[in-house]
Protein backbone atom coordinates (compact mmCIF):
# COMPACT_ATOMS: atom_id res chain seq x y z
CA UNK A 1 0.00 0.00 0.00
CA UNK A 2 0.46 3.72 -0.75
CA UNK A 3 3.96 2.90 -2.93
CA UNK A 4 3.86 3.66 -6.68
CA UNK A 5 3.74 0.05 -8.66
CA UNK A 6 4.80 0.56 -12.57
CA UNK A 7 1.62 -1.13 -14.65
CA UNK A 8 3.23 0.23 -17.84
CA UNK A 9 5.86 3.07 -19.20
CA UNK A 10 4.95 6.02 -17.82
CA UNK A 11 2.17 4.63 -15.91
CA UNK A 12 1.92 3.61 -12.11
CA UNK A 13 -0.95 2.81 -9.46
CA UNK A 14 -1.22 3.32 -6.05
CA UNK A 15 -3.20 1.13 -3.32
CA UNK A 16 -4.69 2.93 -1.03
CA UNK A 17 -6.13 2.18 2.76
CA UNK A 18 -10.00 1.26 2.44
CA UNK A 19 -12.65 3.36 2.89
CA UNK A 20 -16.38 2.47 3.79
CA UNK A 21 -19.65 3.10 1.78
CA UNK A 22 -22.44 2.06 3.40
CA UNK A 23 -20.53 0.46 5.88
CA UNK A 24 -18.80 -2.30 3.46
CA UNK A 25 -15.10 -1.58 3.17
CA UNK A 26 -13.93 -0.80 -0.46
CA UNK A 27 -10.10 -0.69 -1.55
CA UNK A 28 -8.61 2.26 -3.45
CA UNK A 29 -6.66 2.93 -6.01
CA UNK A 30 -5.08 6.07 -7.12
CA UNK A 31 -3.89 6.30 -10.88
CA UNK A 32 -0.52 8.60 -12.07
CA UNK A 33 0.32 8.73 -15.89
CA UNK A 34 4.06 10.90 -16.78
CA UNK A 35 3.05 12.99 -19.34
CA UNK A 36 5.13 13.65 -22.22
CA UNK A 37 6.46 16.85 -20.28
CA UNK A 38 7.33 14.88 -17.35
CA UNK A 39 4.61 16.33 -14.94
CA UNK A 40 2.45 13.97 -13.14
CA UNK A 41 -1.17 13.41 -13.59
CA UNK A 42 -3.05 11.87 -10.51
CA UNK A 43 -6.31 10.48 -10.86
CA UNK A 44 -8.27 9.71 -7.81
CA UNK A 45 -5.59 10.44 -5.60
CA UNK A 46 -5.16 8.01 -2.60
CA UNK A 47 -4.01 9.94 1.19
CA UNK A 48 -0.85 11.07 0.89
CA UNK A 49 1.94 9.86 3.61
CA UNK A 50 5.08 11.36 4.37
CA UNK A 51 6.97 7.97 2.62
CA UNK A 52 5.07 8.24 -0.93
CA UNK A 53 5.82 11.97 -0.80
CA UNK A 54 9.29 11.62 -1.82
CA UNK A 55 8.69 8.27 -4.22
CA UNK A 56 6.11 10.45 -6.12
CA UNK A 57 8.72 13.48 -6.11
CA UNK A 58 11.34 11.09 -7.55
CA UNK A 59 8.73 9.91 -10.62
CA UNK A 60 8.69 13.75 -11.66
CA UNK A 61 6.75 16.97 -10.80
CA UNK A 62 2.87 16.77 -10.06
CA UNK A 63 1.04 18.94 -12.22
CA UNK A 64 -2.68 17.62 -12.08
CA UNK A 65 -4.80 15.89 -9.26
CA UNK A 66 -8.18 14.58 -10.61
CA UNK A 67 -11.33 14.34 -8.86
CA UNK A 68 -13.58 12.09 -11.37
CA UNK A 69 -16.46 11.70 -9.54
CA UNK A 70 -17.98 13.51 -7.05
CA UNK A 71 -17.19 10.63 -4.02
CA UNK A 72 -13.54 10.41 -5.04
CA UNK A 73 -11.83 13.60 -3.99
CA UNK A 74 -11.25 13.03 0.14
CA UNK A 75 -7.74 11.93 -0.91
CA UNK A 76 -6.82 15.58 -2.47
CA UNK A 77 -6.06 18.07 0.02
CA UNK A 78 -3.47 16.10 1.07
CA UNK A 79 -1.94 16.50 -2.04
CA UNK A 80 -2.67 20.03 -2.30
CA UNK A 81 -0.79 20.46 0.90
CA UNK A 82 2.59 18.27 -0.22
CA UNK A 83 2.32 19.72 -3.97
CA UNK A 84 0.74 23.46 -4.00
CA UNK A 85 1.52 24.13 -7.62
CA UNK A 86 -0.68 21.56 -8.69
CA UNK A 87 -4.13 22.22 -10.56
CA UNK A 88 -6.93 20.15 -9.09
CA UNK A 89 -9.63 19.16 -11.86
CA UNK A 90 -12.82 18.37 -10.76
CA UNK A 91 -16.27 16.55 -11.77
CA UNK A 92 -19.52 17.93 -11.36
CA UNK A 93 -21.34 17.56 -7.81
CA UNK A 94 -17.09 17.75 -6.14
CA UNK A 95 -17.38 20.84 -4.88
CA UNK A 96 -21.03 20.54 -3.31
CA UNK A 97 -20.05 17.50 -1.82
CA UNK A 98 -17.02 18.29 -0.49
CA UNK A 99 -18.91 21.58 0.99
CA UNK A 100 -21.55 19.58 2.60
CA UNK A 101 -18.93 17.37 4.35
CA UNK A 102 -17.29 20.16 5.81
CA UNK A 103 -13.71 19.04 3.89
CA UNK A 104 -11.87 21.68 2.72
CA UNK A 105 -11.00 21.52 -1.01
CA UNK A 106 -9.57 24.08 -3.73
CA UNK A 107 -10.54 23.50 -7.01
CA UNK A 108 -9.37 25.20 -10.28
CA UNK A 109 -10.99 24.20 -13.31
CA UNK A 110 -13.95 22.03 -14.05
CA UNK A 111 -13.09 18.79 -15.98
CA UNK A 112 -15.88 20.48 -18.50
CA UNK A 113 -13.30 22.64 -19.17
CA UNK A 114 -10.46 22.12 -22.20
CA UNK A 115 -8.29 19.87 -20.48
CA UNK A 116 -4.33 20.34 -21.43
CA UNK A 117 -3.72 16.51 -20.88
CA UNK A 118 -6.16 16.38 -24.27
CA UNK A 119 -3.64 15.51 -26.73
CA UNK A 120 -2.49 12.02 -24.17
CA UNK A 121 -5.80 11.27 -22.15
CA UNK A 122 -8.99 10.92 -23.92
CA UNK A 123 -11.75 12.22 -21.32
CA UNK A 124 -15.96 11.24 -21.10
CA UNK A 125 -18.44 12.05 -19.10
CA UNK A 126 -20.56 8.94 -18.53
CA UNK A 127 -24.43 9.96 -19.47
CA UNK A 128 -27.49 8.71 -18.15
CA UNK A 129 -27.48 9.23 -14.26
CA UNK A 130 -28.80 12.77 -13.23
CA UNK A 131 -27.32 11.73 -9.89
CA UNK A 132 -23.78 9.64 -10.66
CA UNK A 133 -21.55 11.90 -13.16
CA UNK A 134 -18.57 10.24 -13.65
CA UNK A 135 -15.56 10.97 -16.10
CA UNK A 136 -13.80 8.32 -17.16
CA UNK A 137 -10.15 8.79 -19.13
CA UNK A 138 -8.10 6.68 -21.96
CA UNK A 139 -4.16 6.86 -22.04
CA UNK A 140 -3.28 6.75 -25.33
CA UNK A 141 0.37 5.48 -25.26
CA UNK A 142 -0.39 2.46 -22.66
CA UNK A 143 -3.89 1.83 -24.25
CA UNK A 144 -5.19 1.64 -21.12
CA UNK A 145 -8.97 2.71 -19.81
CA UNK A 146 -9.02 4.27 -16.15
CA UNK A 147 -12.54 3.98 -14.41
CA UNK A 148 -13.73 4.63 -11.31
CA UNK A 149 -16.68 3.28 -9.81
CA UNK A 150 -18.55 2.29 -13.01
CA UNK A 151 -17.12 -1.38 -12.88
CA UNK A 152 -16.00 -2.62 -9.58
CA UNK A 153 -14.84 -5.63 -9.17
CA UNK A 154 -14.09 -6.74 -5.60
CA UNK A 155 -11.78 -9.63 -4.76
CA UNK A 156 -14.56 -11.17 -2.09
CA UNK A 157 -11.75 -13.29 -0.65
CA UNK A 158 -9.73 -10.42 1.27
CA UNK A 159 -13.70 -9.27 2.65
CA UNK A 160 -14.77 -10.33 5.92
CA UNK A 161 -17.04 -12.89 5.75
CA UNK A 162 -19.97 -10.77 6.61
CA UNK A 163 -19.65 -8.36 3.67
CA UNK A 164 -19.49 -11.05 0.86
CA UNK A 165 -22.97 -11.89 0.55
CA UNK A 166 -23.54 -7.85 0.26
CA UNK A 167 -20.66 -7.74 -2.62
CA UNK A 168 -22.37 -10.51 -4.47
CA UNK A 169 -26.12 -9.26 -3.96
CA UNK A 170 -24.63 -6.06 -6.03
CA UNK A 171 -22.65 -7.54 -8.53
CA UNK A 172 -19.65 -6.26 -8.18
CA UNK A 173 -17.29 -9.49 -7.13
CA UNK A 174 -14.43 -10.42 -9.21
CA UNK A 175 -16.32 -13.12 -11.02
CA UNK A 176 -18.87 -10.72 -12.57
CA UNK A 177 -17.18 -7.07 -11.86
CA UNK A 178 -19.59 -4.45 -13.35
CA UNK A 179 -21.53 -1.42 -11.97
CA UNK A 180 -23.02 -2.29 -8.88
CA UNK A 181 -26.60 -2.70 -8.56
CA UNK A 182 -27.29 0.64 -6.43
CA UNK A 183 -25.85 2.49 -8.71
CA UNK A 184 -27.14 1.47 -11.88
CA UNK A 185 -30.28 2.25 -10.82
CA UNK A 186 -29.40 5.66 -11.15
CA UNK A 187 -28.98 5.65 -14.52
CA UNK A 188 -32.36 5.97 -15.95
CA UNK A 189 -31.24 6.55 -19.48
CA UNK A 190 -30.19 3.05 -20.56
CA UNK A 191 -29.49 4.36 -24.24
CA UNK A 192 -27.30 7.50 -23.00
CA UNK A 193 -25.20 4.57 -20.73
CA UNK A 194 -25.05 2.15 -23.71
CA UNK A 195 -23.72 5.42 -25.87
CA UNK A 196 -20.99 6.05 -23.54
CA UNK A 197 -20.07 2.41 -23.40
CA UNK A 198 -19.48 2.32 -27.29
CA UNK A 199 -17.66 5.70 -26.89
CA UNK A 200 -15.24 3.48 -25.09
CA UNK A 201 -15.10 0.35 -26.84
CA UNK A 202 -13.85 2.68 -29.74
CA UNK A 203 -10.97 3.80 -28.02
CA UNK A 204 -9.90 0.27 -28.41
CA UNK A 205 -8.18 -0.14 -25.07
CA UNK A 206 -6.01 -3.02 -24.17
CA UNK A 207 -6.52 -3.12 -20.32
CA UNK A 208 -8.81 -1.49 -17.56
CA UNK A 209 -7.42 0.19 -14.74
CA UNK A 210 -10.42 0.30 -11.80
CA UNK A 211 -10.25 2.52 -8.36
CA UNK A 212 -11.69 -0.20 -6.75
CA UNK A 213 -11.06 -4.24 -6.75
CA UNK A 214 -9.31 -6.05 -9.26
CA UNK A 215 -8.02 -4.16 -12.57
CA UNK A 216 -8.20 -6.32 -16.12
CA UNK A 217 -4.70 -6.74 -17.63
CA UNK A 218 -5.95 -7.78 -20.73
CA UNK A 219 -9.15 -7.94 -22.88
CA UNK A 220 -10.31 -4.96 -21.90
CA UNK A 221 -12.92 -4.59 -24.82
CA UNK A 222 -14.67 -7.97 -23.92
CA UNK A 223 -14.53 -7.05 -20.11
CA UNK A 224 -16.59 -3.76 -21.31
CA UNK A 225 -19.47 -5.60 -23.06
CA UNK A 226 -19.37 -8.67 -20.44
CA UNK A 227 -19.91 -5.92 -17.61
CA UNK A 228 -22.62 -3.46 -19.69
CA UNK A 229 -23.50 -6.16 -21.41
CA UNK A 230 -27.73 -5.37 -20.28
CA UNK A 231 -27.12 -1.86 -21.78
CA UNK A 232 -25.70 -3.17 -24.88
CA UNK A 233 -27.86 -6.08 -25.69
CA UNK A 234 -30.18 -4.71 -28.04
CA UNK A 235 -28.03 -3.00 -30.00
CA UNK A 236 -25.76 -6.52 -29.91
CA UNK A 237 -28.75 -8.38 -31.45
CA UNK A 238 -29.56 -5.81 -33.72
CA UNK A 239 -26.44 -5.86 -35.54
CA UNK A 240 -26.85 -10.05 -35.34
CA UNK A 241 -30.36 -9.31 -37.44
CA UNK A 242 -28.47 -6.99 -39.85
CA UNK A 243 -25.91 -9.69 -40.49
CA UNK A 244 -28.53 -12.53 -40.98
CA UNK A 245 -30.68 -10.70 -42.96
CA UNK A 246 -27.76 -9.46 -45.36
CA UNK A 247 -26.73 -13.04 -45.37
CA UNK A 248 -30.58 -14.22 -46.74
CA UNK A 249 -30.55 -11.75 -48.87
């Protein structure tokens, strides 16, 4: 925990201590890409500690922190307080949130916003959920997708006993990662979720980087329509009918 682990060049994650939702303990994961300047760009970032200060100093200078959802920011001022020169990018519903848990958080730009990371990290913000708004980022050079809490996909093994059942009632254990069931119910637009599923399936990534449980070294295309694969059905079938039919024909 909390000590940068390479995943590819230029690319690193970093466990984090777990942190409860609803009272069931989830794992983090914080997410740093070297950008072609050599600045640092953090997504999700995990607590800082006085011993990853200086490992994360030594990878190169911290430009960005990235808050992609509006749950995943408690790990920032820390940051802020180690690296002041950084910009902190932030989701919609961060700042309320933050606000109405009394932490203390500066933010500087609105992920909305032109991002300068444009031209190395795609950027989407996941449609259909008035309530969940969620950006979710591509690295082009390492192919690699980096979500946060749209898949999870908990290792049920390191769990206490007791929260298992609760991990597998939602869906979200490492045989079946995807969104977990609470959550998807938030997203009343089906058809605005299945959109932004294809709008990452075309960025043709080769693995999946997740804040929380078990990341997917490979395959990463197939693990995206196994886990949406409800939202994508009907367009999957459709295209099957388009085939057959061109075939009779």
């Amino acid at each position: 925990m909390n000590v940068p682990k390479p995943v590819a060049d230029g690319l690193w994650i970093v466990d984090g201590p777990s942190v409860a939702c609803r009272g069931i303990p989830h794992p983090t994961r914080a997410t740093i890409v070297r950008l072609s300047d050599g600045t640092l760009w953090v997504h999700s970032p995990t607590p800082m500690t006085e011993d990853m200060a200086g490992t994360i100093g030594a990878l190169g200078p911290v430009a960005y922190l990235v808050a992609p959802n509006r749950l995943h920011y408690t790990g920032i001022p820390t940051w802020q307080a180690r690296f002041p020169d950084a910009e902190t990018w932030a989701a919609p519903g961060v700042a309320d949130r933050a606000a109405a848990e009394g932490v203390e958080l500066r933010i500087d730009h609105d992920l909305d916003d032109l991002a300068p990371w444009q031209d190395e990290i795609e950027q989407h913000l996941v449609a259909g959920s008035a309530r969940h708004r969620e950006f979710v980022f591509f690295h082009r050079d390492s192919d690699t997708l980096i979500l946060t809490d749209i898949i999870q996909n908990f290792e049920t093994v390191h769990l206490p006993p007791w929260v298992r059942p609760l991990i597998w009632l939602s869906g979200a254990d490492d045989s079946d990662g995807r969104m977990p069931s609470l959550l998807r119910m938030s997203f009343r637009d089906k058809a605005a979720l299945a959109d932004s599923v294809e709008e990452m399936i075309g960025w043709a990534p080769r693995r999946i980087i997740l804040s929380h449980g078990r990341c997917y070294e490979g395959n990463a295309v197939s693990e995206l329509e196994r886990a949406f694969r409800r939202e994508l059905r009907s367009r999957r079938w459709g295209e099957a009918s388009k085939v057959i039919r061109g075939g009779q024909d």
